[in-house]
PDB file of N, CA and C in Angstrom:
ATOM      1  N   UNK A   1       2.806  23.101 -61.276  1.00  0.00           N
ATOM      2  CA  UNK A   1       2.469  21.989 -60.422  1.00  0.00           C
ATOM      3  C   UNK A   1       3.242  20.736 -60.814  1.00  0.00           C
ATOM      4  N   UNK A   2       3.886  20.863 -62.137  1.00  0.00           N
ATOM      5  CA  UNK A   2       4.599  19.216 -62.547  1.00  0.00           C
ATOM      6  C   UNK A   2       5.650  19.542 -61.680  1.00  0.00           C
ATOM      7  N   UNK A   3       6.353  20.628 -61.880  1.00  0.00           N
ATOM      8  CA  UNK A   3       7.474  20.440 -60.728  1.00  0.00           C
ATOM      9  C   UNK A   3       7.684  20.346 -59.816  1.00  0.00           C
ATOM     10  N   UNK A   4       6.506  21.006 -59.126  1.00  0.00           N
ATOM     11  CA  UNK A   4       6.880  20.351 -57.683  1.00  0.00           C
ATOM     12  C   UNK A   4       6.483  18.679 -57.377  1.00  0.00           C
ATOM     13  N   UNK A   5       5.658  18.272 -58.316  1.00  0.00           N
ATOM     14  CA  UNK A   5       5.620  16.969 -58.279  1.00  0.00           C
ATOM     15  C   UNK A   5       6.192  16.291 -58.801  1.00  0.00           C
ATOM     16  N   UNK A   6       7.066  16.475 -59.237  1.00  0.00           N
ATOM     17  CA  UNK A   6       8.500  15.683 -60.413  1.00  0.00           C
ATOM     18  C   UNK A   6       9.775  15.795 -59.085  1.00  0.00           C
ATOM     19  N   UNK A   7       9.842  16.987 -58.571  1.00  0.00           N
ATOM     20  CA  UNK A   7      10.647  16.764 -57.701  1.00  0.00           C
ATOM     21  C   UNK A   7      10.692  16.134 -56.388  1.00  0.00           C
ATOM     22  N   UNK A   8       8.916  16.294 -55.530  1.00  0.00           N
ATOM     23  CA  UNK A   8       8.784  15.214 -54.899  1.00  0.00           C
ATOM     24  C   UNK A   8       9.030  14.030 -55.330  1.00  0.00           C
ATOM     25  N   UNK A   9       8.697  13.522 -56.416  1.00  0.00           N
ATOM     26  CA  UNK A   9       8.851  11.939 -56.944  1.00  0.00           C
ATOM     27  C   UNK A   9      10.429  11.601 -57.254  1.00  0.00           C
ATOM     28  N   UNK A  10      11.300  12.557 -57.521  1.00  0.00           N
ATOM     29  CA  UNK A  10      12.686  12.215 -57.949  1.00  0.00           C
ATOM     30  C   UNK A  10      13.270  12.172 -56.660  1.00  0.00           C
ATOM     31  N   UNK A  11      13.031  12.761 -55.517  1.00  0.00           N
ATOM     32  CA  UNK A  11      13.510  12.723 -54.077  1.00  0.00           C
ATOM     33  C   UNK A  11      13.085  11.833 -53.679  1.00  0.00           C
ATOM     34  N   UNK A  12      11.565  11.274 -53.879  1.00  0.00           N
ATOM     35  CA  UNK A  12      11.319  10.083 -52.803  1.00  0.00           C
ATOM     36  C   UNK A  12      11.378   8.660 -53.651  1.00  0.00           C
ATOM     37  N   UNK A  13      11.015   8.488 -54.822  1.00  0.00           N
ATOM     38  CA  UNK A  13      10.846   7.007 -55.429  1.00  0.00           C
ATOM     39  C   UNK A  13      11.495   7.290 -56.443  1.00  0.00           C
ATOM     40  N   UNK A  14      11.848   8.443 -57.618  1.00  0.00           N
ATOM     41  CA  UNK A  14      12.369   8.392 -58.664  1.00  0.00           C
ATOM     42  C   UNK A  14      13.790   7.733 -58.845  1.00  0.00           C
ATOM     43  N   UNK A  15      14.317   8.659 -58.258  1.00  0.00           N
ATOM     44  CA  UNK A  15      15.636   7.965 -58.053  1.00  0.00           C
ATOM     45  C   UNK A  15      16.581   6.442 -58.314  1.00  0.00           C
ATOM     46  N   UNK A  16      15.584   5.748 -57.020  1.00  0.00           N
ATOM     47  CA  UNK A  16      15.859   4.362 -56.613  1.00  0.00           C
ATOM     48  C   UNK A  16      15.068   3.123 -57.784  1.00  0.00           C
ATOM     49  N   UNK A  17      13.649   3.832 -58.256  1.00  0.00           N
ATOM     50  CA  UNK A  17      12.964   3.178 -59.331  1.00  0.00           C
ATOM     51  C   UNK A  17      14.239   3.109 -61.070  1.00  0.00           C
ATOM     52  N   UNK A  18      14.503   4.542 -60.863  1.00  0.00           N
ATOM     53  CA  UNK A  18      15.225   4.430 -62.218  1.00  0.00           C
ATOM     54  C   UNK A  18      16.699   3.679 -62.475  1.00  0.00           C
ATOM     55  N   UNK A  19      17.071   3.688 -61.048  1.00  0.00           N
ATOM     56  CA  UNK A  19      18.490   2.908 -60.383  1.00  0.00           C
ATOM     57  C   UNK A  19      17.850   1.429 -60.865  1.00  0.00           C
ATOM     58  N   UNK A  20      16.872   0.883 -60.326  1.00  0.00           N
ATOM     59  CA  UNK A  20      16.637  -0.069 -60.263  1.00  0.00           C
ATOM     60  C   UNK A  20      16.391  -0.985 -61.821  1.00  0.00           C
ATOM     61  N   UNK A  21      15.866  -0.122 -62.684  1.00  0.00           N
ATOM     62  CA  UNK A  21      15.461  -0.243 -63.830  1.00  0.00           C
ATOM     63  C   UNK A  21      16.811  -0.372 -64.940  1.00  0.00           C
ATOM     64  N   UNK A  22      17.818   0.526 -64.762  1.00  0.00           N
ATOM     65  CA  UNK A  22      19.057   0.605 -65.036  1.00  0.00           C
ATOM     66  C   UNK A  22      19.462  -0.530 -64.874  1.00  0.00           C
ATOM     67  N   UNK A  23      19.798  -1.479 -63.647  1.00  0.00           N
ATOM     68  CA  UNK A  23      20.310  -1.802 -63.352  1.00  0.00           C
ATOM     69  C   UNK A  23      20.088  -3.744 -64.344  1.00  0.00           C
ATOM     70  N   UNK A  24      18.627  -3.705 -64.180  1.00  0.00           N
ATOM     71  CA  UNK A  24      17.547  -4.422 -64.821  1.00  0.00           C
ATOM     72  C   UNK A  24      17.977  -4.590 -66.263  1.00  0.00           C
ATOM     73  N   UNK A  25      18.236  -3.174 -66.699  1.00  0.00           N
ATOM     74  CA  UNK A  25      18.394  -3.439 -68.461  1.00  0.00           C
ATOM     75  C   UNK A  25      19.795  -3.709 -68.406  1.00  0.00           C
ATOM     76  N   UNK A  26      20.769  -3.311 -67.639  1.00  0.00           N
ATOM     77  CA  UNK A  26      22.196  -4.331 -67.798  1.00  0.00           C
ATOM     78  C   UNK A  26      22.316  -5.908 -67.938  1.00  0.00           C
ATOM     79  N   UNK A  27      21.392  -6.272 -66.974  1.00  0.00           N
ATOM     80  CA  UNK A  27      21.324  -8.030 -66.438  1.00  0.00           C
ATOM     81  C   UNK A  27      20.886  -8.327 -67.878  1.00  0.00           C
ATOM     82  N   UNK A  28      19.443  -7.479 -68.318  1.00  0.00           N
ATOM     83  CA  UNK A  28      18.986  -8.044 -69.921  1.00  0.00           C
ATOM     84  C   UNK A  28      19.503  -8.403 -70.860  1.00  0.00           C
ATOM     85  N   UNK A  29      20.668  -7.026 -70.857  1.00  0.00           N
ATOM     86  CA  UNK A  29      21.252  -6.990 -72.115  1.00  0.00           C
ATOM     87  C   UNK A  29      22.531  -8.260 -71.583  1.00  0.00           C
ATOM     88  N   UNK A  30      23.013  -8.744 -70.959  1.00  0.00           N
ATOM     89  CA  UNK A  30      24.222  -9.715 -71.176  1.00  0.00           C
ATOM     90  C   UNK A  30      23.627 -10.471 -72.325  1.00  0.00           C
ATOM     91  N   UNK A  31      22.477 -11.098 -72.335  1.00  0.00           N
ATOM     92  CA  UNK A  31      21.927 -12.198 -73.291  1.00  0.00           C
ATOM     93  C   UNK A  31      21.657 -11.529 -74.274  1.00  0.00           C
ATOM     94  N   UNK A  32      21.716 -12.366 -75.719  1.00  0.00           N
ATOM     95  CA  UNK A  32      21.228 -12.142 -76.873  1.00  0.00           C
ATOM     96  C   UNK A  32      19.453 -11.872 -77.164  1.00  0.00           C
ATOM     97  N   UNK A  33      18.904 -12.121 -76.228  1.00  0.00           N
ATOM     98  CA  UNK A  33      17.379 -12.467 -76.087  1.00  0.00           C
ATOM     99  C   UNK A  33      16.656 -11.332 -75.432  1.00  0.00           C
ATOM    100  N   UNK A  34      17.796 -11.152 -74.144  1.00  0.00           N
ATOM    101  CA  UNK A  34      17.099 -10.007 -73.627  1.00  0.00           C
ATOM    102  C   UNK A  34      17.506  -8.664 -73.904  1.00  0.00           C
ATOM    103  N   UNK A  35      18.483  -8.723 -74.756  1.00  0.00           N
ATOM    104  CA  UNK A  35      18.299  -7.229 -75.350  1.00  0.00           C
ATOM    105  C   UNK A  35      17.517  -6.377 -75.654  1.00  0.00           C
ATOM    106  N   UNK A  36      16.391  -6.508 -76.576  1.00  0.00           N
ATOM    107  CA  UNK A  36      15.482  -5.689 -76.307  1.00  0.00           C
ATOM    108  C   UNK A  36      14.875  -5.428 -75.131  1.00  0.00           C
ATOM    109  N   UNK A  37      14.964  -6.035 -74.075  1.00  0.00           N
ATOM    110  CA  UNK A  37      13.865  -5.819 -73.028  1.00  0.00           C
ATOM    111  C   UNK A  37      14.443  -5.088 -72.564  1.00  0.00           C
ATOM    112  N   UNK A  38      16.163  -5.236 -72.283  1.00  0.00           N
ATOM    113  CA  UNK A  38      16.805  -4.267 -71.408  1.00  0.00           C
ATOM    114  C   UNK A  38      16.899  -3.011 -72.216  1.00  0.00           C
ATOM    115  N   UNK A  39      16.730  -2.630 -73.656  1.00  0.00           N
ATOM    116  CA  UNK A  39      16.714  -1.485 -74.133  1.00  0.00           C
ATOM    117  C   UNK A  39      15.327  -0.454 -73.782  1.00  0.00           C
ATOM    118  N   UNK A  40      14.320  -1.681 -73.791  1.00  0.00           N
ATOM    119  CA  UNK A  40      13.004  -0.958 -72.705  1.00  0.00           C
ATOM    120  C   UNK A  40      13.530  -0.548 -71.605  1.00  0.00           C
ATOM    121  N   UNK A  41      13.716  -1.598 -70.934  1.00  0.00           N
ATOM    122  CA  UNK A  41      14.180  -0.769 -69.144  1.00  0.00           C
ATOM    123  C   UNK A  41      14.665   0.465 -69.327  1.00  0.00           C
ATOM    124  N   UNK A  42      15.776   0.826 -70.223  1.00  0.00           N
ATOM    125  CA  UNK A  42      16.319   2.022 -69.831  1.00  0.00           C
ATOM    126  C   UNK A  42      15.416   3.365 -70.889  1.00  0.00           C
ATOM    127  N   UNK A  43      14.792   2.637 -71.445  1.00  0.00           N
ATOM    128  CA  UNK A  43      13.203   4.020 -71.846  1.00  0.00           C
ATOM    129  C   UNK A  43      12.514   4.255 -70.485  1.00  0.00           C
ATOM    130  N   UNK A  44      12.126   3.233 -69.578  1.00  0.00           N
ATOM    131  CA  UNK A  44      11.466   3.487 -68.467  1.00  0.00           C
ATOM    132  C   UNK A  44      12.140   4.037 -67.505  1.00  0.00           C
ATOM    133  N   UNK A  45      13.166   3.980 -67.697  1.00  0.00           N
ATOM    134  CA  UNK A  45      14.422   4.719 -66.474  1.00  0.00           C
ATOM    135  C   UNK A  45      14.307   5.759 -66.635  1.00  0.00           C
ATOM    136  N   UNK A  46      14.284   6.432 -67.906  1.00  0.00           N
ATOM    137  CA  UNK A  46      14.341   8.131 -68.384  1.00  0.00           C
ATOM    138  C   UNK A  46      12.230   8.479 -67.728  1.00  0.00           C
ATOM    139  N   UNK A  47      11.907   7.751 -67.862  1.00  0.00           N
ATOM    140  CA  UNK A  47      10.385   8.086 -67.586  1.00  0.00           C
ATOM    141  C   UNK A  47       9.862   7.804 -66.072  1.00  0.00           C
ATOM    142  N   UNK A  48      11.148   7.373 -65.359  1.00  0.00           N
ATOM    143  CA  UNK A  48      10.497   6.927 -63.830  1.00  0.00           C
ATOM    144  C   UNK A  48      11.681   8.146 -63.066  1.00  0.00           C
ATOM    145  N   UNK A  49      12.142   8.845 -63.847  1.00  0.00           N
ATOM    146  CA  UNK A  49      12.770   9.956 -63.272  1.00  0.00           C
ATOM    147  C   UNK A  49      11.865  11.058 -62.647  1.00  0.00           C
ATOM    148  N   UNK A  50      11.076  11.765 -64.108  1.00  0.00           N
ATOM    149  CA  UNK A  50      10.194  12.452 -63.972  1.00  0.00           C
ATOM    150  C   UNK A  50       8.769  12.418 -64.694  1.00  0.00           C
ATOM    151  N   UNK A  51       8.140  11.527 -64.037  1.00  0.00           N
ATOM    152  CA  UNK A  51       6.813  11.130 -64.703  1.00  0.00           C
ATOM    153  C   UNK A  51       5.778  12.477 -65.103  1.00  0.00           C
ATOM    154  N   UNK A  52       5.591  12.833 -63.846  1.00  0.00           N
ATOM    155  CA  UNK A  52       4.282  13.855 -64.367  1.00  0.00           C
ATOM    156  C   UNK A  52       4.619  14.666 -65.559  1.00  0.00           C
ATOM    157  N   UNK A  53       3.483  14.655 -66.117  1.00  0.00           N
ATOM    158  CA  UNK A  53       3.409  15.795 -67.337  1.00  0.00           C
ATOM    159  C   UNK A  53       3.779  15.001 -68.485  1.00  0.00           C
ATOM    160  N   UNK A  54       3.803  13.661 -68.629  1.00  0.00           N
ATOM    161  CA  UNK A  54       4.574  12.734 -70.126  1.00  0.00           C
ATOM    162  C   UNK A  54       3.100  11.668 -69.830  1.00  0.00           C
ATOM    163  N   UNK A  55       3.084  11.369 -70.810  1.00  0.00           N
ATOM    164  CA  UNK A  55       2.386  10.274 -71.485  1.00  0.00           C
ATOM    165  C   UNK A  55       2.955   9.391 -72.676  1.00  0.00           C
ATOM    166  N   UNK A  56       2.652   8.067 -72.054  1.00  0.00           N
ATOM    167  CA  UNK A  56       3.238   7.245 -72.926  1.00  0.00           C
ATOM    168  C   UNK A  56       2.159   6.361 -73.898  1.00  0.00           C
ATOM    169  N   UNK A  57       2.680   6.773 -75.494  1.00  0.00           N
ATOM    170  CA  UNK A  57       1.706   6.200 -76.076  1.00  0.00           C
ATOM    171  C   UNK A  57       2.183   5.350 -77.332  1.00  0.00           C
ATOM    172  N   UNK A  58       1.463   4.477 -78.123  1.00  0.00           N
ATOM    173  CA  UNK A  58       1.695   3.666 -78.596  1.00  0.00           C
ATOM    174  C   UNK A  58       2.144   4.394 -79.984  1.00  0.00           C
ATOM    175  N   UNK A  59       3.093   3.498 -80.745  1.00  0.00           N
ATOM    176  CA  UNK A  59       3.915   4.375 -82.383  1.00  0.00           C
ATOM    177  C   UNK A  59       2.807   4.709 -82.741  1.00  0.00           C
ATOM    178  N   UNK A  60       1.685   3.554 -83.307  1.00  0.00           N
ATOM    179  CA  UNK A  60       0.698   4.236 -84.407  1.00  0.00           C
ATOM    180  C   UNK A  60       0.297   5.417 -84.487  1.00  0.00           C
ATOM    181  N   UNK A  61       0.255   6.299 -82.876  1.00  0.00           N
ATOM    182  CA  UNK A  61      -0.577   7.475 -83.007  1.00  0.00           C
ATOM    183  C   UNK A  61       0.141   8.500 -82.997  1.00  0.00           C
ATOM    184  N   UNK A  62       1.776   8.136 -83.175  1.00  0.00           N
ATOM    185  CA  UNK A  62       2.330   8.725 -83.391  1.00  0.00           C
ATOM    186  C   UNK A  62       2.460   9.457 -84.586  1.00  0.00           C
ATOM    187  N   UNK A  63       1.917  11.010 -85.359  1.00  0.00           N
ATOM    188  CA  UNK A  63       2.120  11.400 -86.612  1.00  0.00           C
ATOM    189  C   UNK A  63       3.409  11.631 -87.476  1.00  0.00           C
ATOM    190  N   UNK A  64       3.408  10.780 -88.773  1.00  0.00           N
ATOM    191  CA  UNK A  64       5.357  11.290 -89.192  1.00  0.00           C
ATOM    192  C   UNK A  64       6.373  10.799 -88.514  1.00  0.00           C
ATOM    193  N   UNK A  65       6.266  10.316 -87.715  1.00  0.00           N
ATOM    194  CA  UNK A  65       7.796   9.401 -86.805  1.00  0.00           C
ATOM    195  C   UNK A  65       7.604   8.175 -86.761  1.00  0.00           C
ATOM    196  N   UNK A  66       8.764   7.488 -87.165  1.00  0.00           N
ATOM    197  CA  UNK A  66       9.514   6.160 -87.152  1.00  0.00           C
ATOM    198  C   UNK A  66       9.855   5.908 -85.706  1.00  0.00           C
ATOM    199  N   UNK A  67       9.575   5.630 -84.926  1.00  0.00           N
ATOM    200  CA  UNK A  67       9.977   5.731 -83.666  1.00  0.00           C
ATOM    201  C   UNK A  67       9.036   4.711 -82.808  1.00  0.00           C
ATOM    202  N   UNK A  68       9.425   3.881 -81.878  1.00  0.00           N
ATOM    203  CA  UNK A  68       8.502   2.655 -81.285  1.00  0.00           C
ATOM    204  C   UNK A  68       7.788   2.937 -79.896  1.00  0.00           C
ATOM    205  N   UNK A  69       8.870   3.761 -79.100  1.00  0.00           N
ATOM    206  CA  UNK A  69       7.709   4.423 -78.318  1.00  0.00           C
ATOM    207  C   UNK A  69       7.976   5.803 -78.105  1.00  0.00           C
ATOM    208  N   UNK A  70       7.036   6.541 -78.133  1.00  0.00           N
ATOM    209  CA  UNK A  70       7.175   8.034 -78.015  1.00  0.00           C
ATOM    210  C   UNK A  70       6.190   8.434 -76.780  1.00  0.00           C
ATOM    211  N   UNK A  71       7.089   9.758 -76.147  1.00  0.00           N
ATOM    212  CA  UNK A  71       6.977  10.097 -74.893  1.00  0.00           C
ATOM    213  C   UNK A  71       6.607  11.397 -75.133  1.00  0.00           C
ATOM    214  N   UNK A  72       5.115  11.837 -74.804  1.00  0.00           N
ATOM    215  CA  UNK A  72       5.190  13.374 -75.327  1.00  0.00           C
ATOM    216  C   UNK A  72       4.791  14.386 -73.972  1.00  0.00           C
ATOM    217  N   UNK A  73       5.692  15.216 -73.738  1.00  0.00           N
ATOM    218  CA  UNK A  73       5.215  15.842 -72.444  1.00  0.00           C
ATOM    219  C   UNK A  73       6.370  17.314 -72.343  1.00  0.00           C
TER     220      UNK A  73
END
């Protein structure tokens, strides 16, 4: 069932959301300031591709990884 709903969503909104988000973390990153934010955007780009079946959760509960946000799905 994720796939057929990953692929509805990448045909109808994924696409243009992750375009959009991309596009978002370029403008960020020109500045020194918004670098990090635009390094977010393009975590959310990989996650507005194919949402269903991932959850996004915060490092702490993450076990053993150094890592700031982790995507488990």
């Amino acid at each position: 069932m994720r796939l057929v709903g990953n692929v509805l969503w990448l045909v109808l909104a994924g696409w243009w959301l992750a375009f959009a988000h991309v596009v978002a973390g370029m403008v960020l990153c020109l500045t020194i300031i918004g670098i990090p934010l635009g390094l977010g955007s393009f975590k959310l780009a990989v996650l507005a591709l194919t949402p269903f079946g991932k959850d996004v959760v915060p490092a702490s509960q993450v076990a053993g990884r150094r890592v700031r946000v982790a995507m488990r799905g």
